[in-house]
PDB file of N, CA and C in Angstrom:
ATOM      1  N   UNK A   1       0.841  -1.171   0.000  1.00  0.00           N
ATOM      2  CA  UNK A   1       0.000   0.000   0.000  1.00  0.00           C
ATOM      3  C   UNK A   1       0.890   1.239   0.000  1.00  0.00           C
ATOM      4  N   UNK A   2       0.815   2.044  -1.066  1.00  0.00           N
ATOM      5  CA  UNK A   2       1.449   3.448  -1.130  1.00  0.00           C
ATOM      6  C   UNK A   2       1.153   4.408  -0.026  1.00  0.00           C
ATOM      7  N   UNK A   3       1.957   4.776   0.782  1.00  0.00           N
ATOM      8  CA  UNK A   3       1.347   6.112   1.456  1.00  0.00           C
ATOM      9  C   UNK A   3       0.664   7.484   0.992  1.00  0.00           C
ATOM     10  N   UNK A   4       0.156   7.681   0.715  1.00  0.00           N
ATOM     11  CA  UNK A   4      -0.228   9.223   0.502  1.00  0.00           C
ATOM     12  C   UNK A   4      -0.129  10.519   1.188  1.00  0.00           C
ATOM     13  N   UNK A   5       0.264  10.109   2.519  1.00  0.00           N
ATOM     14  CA  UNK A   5       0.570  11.624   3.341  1.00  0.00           C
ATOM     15  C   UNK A   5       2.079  11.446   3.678  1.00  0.00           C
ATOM     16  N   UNK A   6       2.546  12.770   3.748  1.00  0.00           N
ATOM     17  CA  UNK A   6       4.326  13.110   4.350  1.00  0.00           C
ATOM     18  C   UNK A   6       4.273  13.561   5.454  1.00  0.00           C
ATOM     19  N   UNK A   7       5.153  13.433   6.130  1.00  0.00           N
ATOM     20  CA  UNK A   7       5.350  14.381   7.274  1.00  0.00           C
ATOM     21  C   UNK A   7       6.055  15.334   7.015  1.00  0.00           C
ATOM     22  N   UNK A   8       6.082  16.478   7.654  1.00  0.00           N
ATOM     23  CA  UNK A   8       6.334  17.646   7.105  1.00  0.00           C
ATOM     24  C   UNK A   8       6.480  18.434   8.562  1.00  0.00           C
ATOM     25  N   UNK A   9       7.151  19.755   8.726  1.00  0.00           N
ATOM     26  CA  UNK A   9       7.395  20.598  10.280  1.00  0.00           C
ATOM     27  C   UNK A   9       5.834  20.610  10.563  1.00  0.00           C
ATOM     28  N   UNK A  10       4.842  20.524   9.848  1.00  0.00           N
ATOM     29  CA  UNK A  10       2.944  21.166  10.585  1.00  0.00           C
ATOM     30  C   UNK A  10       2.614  19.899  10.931  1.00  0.00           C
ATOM     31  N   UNK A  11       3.048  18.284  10.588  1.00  0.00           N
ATOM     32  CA  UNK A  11       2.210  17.489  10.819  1.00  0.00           C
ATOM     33  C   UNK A  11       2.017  16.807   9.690  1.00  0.00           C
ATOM     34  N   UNK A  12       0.958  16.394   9.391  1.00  0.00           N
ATOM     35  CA  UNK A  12       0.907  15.387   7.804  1.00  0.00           C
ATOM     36  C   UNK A  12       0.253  16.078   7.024  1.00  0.00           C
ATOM     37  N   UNK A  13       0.613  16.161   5.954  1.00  0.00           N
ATOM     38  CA  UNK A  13       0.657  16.668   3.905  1.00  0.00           C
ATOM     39  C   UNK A  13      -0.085  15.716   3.560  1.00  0.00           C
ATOM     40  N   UNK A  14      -0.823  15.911   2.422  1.00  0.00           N
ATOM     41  CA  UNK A  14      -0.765  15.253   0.779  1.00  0.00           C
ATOM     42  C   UNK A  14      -0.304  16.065  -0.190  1.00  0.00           C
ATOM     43  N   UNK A  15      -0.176  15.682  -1.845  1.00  0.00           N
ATOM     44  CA  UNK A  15       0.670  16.660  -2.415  1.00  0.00           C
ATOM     45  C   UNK A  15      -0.631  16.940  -2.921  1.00  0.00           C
ATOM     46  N   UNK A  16      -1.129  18.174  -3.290  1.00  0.00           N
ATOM     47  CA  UNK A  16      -1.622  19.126  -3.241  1.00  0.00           C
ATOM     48  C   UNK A  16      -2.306  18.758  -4.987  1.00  0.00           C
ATOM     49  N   UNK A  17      -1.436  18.261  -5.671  1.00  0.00           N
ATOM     50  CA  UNK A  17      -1.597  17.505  -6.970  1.00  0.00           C
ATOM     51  C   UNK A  17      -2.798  16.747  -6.948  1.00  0.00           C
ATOM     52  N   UNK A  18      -2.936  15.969  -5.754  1.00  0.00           N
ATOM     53  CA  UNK A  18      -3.656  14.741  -5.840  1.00  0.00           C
ATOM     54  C   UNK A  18      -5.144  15.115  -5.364  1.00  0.00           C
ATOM     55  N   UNK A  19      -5.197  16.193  -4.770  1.00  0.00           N
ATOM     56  CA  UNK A  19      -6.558  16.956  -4.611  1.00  0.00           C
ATOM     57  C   UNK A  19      -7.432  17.462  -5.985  1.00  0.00           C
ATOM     58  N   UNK A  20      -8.825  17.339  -5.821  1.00  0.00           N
ATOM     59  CA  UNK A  20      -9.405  17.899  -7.015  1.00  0.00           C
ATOM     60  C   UNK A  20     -10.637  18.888  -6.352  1.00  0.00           C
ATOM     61  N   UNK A  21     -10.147  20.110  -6.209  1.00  0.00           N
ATOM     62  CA  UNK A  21     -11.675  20.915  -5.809  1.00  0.00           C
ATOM     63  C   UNK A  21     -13.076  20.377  -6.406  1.00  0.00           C
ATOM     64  N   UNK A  22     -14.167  20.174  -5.841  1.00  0.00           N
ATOM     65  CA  UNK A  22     -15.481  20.411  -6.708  1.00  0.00           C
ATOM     66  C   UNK A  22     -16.073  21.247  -5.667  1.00  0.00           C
ATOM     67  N   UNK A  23     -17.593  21.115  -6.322  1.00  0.00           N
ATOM     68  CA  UNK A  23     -18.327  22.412  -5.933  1.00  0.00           C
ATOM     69  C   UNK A  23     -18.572  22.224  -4.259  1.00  0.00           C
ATOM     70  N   UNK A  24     -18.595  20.904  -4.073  1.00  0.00           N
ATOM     71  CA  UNK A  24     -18.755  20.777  -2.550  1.00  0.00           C
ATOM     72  C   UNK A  24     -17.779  20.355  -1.470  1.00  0.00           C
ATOM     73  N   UNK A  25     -16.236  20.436  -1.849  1.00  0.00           N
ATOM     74  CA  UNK A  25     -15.722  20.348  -1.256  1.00  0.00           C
ATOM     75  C   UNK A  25     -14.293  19.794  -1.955  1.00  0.00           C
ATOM     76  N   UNK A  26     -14.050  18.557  -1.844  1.00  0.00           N
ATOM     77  CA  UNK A  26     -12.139  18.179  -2.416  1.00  0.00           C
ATOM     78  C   UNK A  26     -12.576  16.863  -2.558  1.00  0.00           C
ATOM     79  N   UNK A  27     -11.740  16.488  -3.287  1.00  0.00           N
ATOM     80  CA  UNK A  27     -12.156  14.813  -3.411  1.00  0.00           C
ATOM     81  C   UNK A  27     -10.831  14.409  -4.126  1.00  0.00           C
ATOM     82  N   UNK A  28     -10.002  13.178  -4.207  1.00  0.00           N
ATOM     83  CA  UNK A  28      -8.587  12.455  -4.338  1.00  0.00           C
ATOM     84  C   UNK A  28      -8.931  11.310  -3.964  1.00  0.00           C
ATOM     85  N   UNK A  29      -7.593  10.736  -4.186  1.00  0.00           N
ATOM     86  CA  UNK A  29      -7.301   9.213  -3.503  1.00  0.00           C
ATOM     87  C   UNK A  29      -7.169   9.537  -1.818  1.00  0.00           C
ATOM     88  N   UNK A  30      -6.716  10.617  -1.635  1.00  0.00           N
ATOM     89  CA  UNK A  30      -6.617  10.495   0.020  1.00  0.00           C
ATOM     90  C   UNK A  30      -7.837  10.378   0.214  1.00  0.00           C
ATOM     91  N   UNK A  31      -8.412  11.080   0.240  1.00  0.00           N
ATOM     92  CA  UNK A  31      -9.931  11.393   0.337  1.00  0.00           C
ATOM     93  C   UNK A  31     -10.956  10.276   0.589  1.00  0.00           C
ATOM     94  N   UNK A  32     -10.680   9.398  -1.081  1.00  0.00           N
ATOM     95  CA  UNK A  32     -10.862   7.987  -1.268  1.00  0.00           C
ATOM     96  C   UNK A  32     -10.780   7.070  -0.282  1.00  0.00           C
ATOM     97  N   UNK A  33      -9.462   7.330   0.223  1.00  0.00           N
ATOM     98  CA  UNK A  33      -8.777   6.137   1.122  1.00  0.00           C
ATOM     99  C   UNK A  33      -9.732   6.248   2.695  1.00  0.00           C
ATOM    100  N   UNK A  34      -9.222   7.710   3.481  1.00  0.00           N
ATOM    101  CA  UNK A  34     -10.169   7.779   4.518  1.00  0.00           C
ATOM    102  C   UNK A  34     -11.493   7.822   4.556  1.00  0.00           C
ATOM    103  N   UNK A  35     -12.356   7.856   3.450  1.00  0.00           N
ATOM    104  CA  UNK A  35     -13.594   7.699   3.929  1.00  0.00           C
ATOM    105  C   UNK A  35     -13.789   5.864   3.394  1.00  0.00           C
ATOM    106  N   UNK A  36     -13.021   5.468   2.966  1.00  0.00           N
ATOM    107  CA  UNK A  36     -12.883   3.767   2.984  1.00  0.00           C
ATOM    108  C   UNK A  36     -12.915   3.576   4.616  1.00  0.00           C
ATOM    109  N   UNK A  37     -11.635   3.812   5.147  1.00  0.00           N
ATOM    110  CA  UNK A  37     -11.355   3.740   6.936  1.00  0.00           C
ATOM    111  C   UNK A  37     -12.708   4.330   7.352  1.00  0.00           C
ATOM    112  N   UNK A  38     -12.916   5.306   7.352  1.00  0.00           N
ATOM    113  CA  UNK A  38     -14.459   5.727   8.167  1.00  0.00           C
ATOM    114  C   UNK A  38     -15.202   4.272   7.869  1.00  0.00           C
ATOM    115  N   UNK A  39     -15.869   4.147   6.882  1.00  0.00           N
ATOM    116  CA  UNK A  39     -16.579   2.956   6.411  1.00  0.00           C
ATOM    117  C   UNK A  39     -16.516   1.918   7.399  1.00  0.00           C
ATOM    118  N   UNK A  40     -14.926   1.751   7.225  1.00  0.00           N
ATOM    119  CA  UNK A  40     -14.630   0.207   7.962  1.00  0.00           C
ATOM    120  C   UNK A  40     -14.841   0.303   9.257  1.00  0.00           C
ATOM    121  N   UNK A  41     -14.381   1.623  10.423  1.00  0.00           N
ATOM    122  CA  UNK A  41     -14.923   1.658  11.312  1.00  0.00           C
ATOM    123  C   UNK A  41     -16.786   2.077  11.854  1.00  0.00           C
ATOM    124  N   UNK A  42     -17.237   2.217  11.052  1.00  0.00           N
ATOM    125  CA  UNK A  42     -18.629   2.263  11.340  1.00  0.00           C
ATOM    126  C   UNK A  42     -19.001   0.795  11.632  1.00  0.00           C
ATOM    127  N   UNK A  43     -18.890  -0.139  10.027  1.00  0.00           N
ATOM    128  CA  UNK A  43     -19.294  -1.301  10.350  1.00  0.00           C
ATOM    129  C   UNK A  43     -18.801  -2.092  11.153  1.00  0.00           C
ATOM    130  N   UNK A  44     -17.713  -1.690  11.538  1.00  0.00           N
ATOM    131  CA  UNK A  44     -16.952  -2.503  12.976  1.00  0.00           C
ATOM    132  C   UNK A  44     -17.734  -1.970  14.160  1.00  0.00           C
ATOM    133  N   UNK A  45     -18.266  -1.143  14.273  1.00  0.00           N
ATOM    134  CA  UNK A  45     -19.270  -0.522  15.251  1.00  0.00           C
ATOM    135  C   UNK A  45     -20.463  -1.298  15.009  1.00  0.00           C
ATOM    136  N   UNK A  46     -21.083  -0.911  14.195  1.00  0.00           N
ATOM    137  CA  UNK A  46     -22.355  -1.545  13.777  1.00  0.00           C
ATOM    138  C   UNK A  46     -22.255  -3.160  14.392  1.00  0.00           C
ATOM    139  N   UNK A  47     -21.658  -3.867  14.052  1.00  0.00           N
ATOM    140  CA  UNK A  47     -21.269  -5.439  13.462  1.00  0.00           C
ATOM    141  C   UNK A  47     -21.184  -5.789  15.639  1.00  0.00           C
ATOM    142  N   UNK A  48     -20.605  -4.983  16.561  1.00  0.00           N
ATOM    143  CA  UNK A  48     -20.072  -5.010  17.767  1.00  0.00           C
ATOM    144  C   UNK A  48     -21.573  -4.914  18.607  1.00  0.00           C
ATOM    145  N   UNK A  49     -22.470  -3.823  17.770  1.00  0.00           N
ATOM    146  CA  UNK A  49     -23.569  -3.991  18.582  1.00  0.00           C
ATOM    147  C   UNK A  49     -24.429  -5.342  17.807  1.00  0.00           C
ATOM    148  N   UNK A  50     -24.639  -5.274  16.939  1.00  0.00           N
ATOM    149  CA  UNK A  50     -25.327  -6.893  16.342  1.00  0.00           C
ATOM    150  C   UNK A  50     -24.931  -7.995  16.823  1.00  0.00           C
ATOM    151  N   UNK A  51     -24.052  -8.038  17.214  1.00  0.00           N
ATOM    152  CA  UNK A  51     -23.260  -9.446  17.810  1.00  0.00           C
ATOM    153  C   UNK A  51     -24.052  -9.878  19.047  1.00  0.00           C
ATOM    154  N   UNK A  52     -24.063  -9.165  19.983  1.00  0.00           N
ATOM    155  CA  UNK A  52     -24.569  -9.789  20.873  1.00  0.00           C
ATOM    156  C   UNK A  52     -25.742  -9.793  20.793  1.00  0.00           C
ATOM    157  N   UNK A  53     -26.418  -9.852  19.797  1.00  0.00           N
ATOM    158  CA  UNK A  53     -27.947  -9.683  19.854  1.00  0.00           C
ATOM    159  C   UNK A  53     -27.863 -10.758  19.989  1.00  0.00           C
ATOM    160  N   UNK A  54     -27.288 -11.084  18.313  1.00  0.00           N
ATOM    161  CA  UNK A  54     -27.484 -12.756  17.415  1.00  0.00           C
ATOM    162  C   UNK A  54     -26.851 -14.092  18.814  1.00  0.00           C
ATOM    163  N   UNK A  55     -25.757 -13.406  19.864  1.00  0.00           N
ATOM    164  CA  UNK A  55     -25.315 -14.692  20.464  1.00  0.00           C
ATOM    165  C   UNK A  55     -26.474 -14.448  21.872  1.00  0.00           C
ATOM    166  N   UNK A  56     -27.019 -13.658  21.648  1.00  0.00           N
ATOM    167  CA  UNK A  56     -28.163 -13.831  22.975  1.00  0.00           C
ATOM    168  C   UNK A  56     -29.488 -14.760  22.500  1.00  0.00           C
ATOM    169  N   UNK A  57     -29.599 -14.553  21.060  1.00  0.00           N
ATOM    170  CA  UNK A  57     -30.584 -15.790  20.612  1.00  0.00           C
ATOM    171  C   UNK A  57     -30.307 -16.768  20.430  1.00  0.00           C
ATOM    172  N   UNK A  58     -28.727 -17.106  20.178  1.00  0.00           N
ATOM    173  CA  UNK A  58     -28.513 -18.368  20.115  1.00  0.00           C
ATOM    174  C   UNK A  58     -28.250 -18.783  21.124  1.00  0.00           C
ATOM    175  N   UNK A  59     -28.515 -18.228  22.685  1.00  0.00           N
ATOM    176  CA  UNK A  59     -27.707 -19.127  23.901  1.00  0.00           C
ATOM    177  C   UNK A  59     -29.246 -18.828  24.457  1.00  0.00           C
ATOM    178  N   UNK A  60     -30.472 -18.580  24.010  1.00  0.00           N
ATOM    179  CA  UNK A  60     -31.764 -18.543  24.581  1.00  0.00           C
ATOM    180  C   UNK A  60     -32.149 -19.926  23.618  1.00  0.00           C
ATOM    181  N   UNK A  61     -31.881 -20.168  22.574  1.00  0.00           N
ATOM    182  CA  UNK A  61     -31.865 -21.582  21.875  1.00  0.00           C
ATOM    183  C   UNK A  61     -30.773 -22.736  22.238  1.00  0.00           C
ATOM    184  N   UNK A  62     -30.141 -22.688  23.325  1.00  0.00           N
ATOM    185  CA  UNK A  62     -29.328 -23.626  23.821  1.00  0.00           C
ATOM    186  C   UNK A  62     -28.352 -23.933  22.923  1.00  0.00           C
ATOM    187  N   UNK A  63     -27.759 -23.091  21.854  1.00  0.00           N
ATOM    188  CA  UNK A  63     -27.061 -23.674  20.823  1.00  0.00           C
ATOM    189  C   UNK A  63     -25.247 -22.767  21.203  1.00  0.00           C
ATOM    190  N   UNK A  64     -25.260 -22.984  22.154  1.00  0.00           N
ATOM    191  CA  UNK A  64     -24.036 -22.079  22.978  1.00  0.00           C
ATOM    192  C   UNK A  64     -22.439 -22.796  21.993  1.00  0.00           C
ATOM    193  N   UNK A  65     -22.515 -24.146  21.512  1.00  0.00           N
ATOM    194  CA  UNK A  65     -21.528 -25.019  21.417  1.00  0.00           C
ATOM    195  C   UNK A  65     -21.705 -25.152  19.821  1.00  0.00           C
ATOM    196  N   UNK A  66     -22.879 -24.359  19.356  1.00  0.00           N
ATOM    197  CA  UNK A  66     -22.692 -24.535  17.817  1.00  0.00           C
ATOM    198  C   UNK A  66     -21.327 -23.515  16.934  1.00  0.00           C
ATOM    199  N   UNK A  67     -21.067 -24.275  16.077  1.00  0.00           N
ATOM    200  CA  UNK A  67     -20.298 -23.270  15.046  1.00  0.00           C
ATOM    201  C   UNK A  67     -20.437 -22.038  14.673  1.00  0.00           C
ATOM    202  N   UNK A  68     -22.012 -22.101  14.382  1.00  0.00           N
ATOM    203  CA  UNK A  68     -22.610 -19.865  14.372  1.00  0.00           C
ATOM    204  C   UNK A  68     -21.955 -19.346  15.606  1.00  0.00           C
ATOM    205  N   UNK A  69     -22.018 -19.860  16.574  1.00  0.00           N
ATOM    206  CA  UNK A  69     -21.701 -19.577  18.092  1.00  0.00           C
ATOM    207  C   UNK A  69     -20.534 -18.960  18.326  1.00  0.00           C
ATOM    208  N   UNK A  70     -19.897 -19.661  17.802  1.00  0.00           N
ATOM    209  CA  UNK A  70     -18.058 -19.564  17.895  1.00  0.00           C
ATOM    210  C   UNK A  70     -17.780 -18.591  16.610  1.00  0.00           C
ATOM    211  N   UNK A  71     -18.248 -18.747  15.955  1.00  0.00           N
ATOM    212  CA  UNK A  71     -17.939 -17.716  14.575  1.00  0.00           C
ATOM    213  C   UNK A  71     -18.050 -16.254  15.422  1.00  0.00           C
ATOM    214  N   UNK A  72     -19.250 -16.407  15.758  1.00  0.00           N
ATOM    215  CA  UNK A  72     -19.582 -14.794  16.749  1.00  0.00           C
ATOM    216  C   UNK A  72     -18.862 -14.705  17.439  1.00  0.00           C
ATOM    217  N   UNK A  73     -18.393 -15.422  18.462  1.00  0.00           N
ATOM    218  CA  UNK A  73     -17.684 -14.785  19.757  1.00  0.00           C
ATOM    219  C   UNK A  73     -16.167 -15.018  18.715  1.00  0.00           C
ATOM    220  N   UNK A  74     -15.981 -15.285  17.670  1.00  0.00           N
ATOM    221  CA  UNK A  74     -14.333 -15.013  17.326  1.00  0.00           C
ATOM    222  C   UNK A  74     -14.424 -13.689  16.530  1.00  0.00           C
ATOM    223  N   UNK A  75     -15.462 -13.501  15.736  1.00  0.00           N
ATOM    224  CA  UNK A  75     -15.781 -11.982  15.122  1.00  0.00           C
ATOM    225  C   UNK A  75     -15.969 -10.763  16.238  1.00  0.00           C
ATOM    226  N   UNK A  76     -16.911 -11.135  17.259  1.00  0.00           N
ATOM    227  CA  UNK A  76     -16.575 -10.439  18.487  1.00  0.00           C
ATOM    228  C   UNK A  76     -15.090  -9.696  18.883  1.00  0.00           C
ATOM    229  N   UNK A  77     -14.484 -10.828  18.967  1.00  0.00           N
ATOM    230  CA  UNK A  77     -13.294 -10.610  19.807  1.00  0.00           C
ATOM    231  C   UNK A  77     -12.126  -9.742  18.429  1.00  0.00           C
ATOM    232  N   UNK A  78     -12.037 -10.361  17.504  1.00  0.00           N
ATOM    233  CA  UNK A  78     -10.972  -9.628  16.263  1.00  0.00           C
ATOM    234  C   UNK A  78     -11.593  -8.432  16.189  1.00  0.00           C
ATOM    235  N   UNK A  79     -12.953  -8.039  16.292  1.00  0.00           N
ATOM    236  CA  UNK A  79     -13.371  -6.270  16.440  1.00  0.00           C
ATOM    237  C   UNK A  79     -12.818  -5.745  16.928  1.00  0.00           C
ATOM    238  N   UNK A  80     -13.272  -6.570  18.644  1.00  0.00           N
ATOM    239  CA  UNK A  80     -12.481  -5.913  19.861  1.00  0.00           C
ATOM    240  C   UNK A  80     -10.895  -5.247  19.702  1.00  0.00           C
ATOM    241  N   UNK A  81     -10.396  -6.457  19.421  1.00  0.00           N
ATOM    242  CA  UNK A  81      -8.953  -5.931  18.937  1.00  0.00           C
ATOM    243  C   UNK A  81      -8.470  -5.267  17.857  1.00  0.00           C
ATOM    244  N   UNK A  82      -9.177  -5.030  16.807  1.00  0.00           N
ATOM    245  CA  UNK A  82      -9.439  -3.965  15.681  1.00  0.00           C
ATOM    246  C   UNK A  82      -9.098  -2.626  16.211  1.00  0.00           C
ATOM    247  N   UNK A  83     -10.589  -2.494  16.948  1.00  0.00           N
ATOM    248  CA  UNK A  83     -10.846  -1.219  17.606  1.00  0.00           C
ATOM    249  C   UNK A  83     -10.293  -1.175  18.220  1.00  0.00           C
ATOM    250  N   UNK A  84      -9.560  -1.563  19.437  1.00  0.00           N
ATOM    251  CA  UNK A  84      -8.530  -1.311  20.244  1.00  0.00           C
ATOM    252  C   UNK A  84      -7.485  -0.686  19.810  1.00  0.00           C
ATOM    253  N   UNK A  85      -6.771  -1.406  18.681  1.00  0.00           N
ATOM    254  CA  UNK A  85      -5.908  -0.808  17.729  1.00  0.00           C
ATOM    255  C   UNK A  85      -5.973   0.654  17.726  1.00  0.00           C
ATOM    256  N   UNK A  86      -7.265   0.737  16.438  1.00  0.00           N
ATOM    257  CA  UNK A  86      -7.613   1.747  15.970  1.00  0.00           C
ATOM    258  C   UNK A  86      -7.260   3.200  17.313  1.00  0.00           C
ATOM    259  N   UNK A  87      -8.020   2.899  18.370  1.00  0.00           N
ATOM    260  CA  UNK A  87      -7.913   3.544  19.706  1.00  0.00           C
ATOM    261  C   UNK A  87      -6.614   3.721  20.124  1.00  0.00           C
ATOM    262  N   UNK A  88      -5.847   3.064  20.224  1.00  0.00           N
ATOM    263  CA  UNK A  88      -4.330   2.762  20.565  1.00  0.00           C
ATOM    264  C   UNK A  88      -3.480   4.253  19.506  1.00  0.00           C
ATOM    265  N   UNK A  89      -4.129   4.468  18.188  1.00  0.00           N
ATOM    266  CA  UNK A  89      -2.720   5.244  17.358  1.00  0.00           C
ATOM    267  C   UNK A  89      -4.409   6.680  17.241  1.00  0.00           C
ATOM    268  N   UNK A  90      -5.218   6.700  17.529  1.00  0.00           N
ATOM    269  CA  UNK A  90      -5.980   7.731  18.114  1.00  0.00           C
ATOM    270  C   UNK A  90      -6.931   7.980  16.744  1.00  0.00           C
ATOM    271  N   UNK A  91      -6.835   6.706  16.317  1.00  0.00           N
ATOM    272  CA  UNK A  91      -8.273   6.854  15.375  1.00  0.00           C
ATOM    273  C   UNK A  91      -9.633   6.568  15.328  1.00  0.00           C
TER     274      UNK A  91
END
């Protein structure tokens, strides 16, 4: 994956090239890229509250030891640590 921002004495750049004004604002590959990341953290949000819905119906159906079961609590947990991440470098 190419970087797109520099560091620079203010903090982080893009080159100025890679920006395209329109009428409502700027739009690029940077641009591109972080509202990809926004994306991914929403549905990592989203996906964190759904989870325990789906493993509260499946452990009210006694199915605590099924495979759906374990899929959830391992998707659960790689969020967890996603977002942790994410939290960790202050995104």
């Amino acid at each position: 994956m190419a970087r797109l921002t520099l560091i620079s004495d203010n903090g982080y750049v893009i080159d100025k090239n890679t920006l395209q004004q329109t009428d409502k604002g700027y739009t690029g590959d940077a641009i591109e890229k972080l509202a990809r990341f926004e994306n991914l953290i929403e549905d990592l949000l989203n996906s964190q509250r759904q989870i325990p819905i789906e493993l509260e119906i499946l452990r009210n159906e006694g199915k605590t030891k099924s495979v759906r079961f374990r899929e959830l609590m391992a998707k659960k947990i790689t969020n967890a640590n996603l977002l942790d991440l994410f939290k960790i470098y202050s995104l």
